[in-house]
Structures are given as C-alpha cells and as structure tokens.
N, C-alpha and C. Protein backbone atom coordinates (compact mmCIF):
# COMPACT_ATOMS: atom_id res chain seq x y z
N UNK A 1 11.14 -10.71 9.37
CA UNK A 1 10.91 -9.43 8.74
C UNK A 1 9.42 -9.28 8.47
N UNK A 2 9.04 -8.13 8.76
CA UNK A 2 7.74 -7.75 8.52
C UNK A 2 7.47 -7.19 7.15
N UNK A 3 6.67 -8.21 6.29
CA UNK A 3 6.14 -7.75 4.89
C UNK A 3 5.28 -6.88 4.60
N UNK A 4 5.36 -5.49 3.99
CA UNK A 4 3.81 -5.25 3.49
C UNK A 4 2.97 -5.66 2.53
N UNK A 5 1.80 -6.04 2.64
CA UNK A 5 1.44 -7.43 1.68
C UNK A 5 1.26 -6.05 0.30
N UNK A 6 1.73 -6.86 -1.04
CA UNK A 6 1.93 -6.38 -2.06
C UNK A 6 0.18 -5.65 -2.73
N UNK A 7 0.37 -4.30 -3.37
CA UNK A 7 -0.55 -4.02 -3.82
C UNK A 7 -0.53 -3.62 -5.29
N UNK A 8 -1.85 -3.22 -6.09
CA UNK A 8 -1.31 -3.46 -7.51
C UNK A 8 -0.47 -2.18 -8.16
N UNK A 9 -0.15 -1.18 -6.60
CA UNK A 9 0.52 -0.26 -7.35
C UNK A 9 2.15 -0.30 -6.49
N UNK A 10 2.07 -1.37 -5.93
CA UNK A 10 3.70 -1.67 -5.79
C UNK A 10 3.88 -2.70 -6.54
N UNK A 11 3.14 -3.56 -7.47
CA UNK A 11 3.70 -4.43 -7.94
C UNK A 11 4.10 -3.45 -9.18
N UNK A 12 3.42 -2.13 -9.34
CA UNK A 12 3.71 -1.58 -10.42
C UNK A 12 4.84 -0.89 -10.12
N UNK A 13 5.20 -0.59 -9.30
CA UNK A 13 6.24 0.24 -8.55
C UNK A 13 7.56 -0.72 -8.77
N UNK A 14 7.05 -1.82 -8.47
CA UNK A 14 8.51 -3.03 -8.70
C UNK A 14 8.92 -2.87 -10.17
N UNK A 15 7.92 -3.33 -11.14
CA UNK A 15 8.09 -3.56 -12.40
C UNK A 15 8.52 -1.82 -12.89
N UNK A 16 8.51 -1.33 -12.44
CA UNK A 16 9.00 0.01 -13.00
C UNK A 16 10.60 0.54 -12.61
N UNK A 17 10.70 0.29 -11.41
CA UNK A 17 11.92 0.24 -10.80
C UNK A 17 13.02 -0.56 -11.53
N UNK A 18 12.55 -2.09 -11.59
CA UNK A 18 13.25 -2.83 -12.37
C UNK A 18 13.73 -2.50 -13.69
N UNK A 19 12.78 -1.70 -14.44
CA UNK A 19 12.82 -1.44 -15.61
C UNK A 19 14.26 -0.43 -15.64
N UNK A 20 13.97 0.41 -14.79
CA UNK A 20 14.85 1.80 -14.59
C UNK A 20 16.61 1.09 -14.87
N UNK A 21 16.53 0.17 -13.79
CA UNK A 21 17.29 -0.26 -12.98
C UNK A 21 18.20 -1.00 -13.77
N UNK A 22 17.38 -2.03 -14.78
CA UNK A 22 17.80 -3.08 -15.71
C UNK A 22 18.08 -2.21 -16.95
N UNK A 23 17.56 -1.16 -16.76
CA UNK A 23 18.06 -0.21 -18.47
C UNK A 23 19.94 -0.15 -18.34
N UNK A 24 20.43 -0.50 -19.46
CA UNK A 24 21.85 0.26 -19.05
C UNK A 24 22.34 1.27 -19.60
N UNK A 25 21.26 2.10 -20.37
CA UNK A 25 21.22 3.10 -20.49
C UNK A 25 21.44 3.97 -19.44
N UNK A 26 20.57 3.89 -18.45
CA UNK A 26 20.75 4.58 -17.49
C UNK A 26 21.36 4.36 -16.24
N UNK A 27 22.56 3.36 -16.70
CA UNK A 27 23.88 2.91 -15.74
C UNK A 27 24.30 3.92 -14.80
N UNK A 28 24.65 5.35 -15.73
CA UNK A 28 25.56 6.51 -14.89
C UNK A 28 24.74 6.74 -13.93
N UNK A 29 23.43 6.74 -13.56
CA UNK A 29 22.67 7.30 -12.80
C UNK A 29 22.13 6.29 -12.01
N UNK A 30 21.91 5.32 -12.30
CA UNK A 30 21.27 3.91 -11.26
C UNK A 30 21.80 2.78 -12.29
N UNK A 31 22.26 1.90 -10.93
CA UNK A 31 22.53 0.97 -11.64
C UNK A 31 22.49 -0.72 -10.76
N UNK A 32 22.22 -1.84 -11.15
CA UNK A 32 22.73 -3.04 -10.08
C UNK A 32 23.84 -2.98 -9.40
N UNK A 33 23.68 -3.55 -8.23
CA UNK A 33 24.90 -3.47 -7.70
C UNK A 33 25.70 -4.42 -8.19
N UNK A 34 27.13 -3.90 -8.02
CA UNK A 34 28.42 -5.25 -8.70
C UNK A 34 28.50 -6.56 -7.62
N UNK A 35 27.71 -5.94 -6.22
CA UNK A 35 28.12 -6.92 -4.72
C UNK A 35 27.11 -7.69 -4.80
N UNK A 36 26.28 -7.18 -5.40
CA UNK A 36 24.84 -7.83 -5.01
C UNK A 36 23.20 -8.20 -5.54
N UNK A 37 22.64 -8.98 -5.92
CA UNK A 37 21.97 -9.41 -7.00
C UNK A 37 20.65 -8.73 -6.37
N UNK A 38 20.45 -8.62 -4.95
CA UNK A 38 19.19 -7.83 -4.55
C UNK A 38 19.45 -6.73 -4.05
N UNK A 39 20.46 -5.74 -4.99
CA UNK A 39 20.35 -4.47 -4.55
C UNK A 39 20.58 -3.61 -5.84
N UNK A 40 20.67 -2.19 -5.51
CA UNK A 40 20.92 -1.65 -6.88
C UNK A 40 21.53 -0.30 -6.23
N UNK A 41 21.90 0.25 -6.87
CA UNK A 41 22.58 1.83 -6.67
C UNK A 41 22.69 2.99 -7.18
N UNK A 42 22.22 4.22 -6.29
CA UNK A 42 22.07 5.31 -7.02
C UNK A 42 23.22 5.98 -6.95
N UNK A 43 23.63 6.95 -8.25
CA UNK A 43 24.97 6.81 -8.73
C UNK A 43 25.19 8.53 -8.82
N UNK A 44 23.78 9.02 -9.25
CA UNK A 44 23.90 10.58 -10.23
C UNK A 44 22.65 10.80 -9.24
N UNK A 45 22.42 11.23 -7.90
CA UNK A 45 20.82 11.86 -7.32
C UNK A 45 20.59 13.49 -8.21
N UNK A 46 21.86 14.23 -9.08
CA UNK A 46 20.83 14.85 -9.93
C UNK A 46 20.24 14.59 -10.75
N UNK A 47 21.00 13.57 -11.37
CA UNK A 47 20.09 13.12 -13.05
C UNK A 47 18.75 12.28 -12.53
N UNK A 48 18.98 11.69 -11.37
CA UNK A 48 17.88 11.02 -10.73
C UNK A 48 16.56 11.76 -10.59
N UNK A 49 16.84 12.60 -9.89
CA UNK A 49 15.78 13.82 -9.62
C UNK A 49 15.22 13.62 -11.46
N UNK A 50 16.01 14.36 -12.25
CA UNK A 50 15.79 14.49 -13.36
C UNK A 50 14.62 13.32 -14.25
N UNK A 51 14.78 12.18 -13.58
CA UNK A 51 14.74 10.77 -14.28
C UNK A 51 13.44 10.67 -13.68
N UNK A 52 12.96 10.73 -12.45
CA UNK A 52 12.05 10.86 -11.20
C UNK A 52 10.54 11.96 -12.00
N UNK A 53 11.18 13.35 -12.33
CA UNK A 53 9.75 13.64 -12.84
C UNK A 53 8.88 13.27 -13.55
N UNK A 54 9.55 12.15 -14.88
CA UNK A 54 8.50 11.41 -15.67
C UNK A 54 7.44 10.67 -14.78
N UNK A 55 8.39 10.54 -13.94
CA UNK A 55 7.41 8.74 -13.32
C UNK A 55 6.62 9.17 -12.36
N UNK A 56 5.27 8.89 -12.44
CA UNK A 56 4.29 9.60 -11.12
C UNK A 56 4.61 7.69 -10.24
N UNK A 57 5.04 6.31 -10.60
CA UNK A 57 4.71 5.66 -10.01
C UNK A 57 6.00 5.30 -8.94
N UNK A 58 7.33 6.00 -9.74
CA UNK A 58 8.59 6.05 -8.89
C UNK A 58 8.37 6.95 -7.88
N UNK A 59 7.62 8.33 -8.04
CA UNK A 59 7.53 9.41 -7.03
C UNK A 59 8.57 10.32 -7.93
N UNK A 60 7.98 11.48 -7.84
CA UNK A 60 8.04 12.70 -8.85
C UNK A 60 9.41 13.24 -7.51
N UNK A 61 9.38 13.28 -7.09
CA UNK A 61 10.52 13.82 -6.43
C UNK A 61 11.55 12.96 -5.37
N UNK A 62 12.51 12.87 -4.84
CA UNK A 62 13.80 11.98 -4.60
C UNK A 62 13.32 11.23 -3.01
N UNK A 63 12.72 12.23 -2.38
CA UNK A 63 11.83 11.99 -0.81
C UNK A 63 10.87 11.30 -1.14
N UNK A 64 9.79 11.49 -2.23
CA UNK A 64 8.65 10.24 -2.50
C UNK A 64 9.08 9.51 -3.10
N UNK A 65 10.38 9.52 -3.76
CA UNK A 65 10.99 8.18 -4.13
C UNK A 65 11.72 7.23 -3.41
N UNK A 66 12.53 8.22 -1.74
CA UNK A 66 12.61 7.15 -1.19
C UNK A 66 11.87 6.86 -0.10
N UNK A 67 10.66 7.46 0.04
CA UNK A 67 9.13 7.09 0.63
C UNK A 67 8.65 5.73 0.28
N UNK A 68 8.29 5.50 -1.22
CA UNK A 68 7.94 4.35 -1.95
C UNK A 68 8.80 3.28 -1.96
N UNK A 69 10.15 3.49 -1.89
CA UNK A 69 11.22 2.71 -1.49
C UNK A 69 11.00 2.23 0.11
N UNK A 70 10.79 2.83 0.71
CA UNK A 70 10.64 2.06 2.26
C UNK A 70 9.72 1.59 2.29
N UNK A 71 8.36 2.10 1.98
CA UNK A 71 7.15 1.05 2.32
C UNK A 71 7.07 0.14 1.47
N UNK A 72 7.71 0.14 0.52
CA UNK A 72 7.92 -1.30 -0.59
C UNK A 72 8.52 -2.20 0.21
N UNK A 73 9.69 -2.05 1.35
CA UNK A 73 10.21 -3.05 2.12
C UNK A 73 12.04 -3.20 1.23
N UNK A 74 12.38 -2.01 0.87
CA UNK A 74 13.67 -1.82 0.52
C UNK A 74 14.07 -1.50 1.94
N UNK A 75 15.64 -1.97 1.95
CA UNK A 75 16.41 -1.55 3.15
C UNK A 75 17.26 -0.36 2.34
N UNK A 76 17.88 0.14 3.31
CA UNK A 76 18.95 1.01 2.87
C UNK A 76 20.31 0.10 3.21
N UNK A 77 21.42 0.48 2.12
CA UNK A 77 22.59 -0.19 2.46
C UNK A 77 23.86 0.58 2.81
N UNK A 78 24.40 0.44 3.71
CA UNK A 78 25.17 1.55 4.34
C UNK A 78 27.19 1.32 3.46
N UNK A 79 27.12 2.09 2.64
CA UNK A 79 28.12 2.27 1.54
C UNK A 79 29.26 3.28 2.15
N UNK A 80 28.72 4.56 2.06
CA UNK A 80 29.98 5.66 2.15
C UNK A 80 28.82 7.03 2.11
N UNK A 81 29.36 7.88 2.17
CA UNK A 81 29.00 9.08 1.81
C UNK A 81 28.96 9.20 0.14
N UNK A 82 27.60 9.54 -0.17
CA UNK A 82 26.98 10.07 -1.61
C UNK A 82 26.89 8.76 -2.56
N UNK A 83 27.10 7.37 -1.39
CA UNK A 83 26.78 6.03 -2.39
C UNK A 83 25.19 5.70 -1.30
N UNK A 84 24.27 5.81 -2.13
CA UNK A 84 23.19 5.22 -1.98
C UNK A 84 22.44 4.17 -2.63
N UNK A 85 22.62 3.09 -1.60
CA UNK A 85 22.40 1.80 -1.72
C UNK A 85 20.97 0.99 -1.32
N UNK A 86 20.23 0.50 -1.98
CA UNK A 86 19.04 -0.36 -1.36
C UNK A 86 18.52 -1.88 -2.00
N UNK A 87 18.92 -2.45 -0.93
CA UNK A 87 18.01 -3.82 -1.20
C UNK A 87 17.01 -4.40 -0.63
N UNK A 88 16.31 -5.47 -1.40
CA UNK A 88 14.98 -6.27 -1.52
C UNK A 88 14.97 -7.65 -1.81
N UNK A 89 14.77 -8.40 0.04
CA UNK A 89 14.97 -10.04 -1.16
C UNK A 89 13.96 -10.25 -2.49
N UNK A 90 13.10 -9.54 -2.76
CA UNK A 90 12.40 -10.38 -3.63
C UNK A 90 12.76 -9.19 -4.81
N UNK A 91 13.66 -8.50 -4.92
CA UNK A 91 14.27 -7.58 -6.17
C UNK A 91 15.55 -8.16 -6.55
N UNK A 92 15.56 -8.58 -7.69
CA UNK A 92 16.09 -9.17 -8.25
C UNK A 92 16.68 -9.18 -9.70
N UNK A 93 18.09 -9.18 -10.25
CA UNK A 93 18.26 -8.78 -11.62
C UNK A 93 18.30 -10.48 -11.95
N UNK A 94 17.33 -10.50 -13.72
CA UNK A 94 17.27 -11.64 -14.04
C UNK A 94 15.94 -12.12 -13.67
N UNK A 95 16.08 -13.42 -14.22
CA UNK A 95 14.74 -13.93 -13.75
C UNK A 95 13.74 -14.42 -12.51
N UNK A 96 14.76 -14.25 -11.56
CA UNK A 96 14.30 -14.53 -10.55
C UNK A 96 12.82 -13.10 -10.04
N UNK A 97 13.17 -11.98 -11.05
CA UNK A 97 12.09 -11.19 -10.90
C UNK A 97 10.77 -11.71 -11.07
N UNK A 98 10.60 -12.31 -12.24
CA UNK A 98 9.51 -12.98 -12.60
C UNK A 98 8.94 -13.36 -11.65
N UNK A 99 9.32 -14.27 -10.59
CA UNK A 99 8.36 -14.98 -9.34
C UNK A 99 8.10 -13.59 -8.53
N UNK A 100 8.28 -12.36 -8.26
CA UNK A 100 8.04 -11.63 -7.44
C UNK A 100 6.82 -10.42 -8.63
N UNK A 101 6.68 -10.46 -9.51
CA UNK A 101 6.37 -9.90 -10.36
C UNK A 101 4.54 -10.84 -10.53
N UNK A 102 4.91 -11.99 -10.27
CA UNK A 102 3.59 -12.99 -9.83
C UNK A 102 2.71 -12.94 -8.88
N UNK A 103 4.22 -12.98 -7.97
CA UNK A 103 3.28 -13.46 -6.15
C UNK A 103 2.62 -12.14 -6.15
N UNK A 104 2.59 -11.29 -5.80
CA UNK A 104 1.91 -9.88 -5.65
C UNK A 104 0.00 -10.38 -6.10
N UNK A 105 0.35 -10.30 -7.44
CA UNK A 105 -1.15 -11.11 -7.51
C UNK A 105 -1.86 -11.41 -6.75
N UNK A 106 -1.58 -13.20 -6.53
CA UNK A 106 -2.42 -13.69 -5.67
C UNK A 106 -2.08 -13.32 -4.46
N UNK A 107 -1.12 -12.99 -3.79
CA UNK A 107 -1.22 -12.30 -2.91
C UNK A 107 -2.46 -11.12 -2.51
N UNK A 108 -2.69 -10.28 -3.74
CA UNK A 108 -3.66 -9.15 -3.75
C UNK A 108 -5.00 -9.54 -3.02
N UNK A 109 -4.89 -10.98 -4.49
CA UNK A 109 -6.63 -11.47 -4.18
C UNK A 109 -6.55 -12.10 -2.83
N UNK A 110 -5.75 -12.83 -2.44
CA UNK A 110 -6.09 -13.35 -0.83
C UNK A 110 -6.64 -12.26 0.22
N UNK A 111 -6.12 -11.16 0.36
CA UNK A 111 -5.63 -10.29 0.80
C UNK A 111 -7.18 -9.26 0.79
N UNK A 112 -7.70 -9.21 -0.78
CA UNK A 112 -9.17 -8.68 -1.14
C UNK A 112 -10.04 -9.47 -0.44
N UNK A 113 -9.49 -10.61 -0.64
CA UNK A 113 -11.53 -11.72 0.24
C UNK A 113 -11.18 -11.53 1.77
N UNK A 114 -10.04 -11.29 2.30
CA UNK A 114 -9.89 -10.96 3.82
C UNK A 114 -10.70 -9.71 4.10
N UNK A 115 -10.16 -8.90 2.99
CA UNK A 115 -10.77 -7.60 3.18
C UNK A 115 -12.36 -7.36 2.89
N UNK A 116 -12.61 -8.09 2.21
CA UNK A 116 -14.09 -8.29 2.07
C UNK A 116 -15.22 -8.77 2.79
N UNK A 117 -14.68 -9.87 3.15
CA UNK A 117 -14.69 -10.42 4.33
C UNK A 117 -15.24 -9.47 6.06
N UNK A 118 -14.01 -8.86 6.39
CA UNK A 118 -14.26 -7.79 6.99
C UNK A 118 -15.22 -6.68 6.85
N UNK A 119 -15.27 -6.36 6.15
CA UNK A 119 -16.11 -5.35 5.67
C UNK A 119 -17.93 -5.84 5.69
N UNK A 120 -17.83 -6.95 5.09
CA UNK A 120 -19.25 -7.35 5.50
C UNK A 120 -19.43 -7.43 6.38
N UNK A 121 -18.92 -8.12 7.47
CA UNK A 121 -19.00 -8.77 9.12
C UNK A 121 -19.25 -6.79 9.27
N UNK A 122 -18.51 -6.17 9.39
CA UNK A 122 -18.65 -4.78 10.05
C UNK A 122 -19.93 -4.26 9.28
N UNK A 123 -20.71 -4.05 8.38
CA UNK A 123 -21.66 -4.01 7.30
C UNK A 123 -23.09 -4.51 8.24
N UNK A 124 -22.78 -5.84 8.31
CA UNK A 124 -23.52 -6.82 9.40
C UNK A 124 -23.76 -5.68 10.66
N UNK A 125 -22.84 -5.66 11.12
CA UNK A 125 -22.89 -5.35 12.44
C UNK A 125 -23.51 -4.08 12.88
N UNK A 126 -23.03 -3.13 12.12
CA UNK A 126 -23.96 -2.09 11.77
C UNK A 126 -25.09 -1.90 11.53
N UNK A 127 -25.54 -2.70 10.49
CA UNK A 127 -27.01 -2.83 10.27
C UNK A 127 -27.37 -3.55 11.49
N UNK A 128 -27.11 -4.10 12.33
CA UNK A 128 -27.77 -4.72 13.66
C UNK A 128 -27.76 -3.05 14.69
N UNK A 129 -26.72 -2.63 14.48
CA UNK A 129 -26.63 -1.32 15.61
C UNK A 129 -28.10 -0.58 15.31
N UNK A 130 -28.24 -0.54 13.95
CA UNK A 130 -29.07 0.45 13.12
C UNK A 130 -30.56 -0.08 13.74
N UNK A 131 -30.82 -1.49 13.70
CA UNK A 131 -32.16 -2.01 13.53
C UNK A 131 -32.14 -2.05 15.53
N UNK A 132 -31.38 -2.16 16.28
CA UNK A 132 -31.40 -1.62 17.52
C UNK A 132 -31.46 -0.36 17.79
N UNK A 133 -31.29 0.78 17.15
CA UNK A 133 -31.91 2.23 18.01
C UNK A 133 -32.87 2.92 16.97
N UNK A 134 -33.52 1.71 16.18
CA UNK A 134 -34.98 1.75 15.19
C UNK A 134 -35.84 1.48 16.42
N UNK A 135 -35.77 0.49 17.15
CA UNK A 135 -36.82 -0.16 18.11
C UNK A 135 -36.64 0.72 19.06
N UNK A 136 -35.35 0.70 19.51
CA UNK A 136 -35.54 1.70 20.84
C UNK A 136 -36.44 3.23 20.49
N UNK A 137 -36.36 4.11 19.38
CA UNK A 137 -36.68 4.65 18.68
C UNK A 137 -38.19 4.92 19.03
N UNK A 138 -38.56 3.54 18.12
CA UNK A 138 -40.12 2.76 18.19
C UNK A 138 -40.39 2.80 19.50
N UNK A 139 -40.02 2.41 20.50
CA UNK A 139 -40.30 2.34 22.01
C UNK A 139 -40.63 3.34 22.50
N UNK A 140 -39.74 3.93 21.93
CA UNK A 140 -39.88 5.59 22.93
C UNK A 140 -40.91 6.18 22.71
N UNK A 141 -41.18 6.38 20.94
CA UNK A 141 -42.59 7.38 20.47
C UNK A 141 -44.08 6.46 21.42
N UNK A 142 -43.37 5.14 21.07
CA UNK A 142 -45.15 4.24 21.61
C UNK A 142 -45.23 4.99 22.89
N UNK A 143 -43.88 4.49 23.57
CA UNK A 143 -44.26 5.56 24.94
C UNK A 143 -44.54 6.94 25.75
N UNK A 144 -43.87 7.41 24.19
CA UNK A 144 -44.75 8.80 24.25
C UNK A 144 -46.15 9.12 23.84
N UNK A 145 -47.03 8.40 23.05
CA UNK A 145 -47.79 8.41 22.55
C UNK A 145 -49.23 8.07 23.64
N UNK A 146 -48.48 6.68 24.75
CA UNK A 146 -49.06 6.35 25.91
C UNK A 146 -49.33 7.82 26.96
N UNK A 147 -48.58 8.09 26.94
CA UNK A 147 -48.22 9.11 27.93
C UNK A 147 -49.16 10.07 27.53
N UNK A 148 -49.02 10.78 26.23
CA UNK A 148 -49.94 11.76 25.61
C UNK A 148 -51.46 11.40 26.35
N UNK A 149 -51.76 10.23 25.56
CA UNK A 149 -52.85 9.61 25.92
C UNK A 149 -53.35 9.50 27.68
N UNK A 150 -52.45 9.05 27.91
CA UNK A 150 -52.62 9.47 30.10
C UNK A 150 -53.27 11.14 30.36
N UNK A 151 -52.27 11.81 29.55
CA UNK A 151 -52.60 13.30 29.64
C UNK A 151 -54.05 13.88 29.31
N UNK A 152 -54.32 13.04 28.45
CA UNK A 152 -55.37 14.09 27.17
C UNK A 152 -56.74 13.43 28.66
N UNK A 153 -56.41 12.03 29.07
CA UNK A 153 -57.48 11.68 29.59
C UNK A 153 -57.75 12.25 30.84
N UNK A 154 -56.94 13.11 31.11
CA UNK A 154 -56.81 13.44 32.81
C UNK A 154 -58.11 14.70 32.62
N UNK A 155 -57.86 15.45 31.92
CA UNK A 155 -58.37 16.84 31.07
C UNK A 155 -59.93 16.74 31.01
C-alpha cells in the first residue's frame, strides 16, 4: 500500500476525527464500527453535514470531508446502501492511537530534511545557471564593445 507521508495537518485531521469518532455523544451520527477496530461509521450524513461546519480541519462540507478522508489513506468499506464505512490501519479505537498520533512527527521531520535537502541542491543549481548566463552575458558586451571599437577605428 502506498502511504502518504503524514503532515502536521493530517496528523491534526487524525486527532480530530478520532475525537468525533470516540465521542459517544455523537454515536447516532458516527460511530466505531461493532466489526472492526480500524474502521468507523457514518450513521446520520445529515447531522454529519451539520457536525462538518464547525470543523474547518474535518472539511466544512461532506465531499471535503470525504476528500480528506482519501488522501489521509482511509479506504472505503463496502456495507449496503446509506451505510458508509471507512478504514485505516493506523486508526484505531483505544490506545493503539497513541503510536499513530506519534509517528506522524518524526515522520514530518525526516520528510522536512529530505525536503530541504532538495531545495538547496536545486538553490545550488540555479545559482550555477545564474552565474553561467552572467559570463555569457559578460562575453557578449566585451564582444560588443570589441566590435564597437573595430568600427570607430575604421572611420
């Protein structure tokens, strides 16, 4: 399976979800699944909608919520008609959240010095492009300047 490496606004996206999810307050409308420890289920998609406008990090509406749900690396789980289902190995009721609530982290920072990394090397490289059509640049005026000079002397 192909991961998208975690960022600090899906780790916020997790921890918010979870929250939703683990409330049992809000059982009638989302809730864990009874089958399954890495999935959960939406129960009420109106009260959802409803539940959805607070949260700018769930996605204010049911399509950017299940937008953020796919590129988080939720599957969809195929139930029935009007049971919508999604799981995540690393979503989890209980503590097993905790380790996924971590890795994201250092994940981030590995992930930043790669990216940093990159960015200099291209930084580098550029400034070499730059200091190559400085000279060529330089070349050209000297050689226009020669040239002038050929001219003025012909006169």
């Amino acid at each position: 399976m192909v991961r998208k490496l975690p960022t600090r606004s899906s780790s916020s996206f997790f921890l918010q979800l979870y929250q939703v999810v683990n409330d049992r307050s809000s059982d009638p409308i989302i809730s864990w699944s009874k089958s399954n420890n890495h999935s959960f289920v939406v129960w009420d998609l109106k009260k959802l909608h409803i539940l959805l406008k607070s949260s700018s990090v769930l996605g204010r509406t049911l399509t950017a919520f299940w937008v953020k749900l796919s590129s988080n690396g939720f599957r969809s789980v195929e139930k029935g008609p009007g049971v919508f289902e999604f799981e995540h190995d690393d979503f989890a009721r209980g503590p097993l959240m905790k380790k996924m609530m971590v890795k994201p982290l250092s994940e981030r920072i590995e992930t930043e010095k790669m990216m940093v990394k990159a960015l200099s090397e291209r930084i580098e490289r550029f400034d070499a492009q730059i200091k190559i059509i400085k000279c060529r640049l330089k070349a050209k005026k000297a050689s226009l300047n020669v040239e002038t000079l050929f001219q003025n002397l012909r006169i």
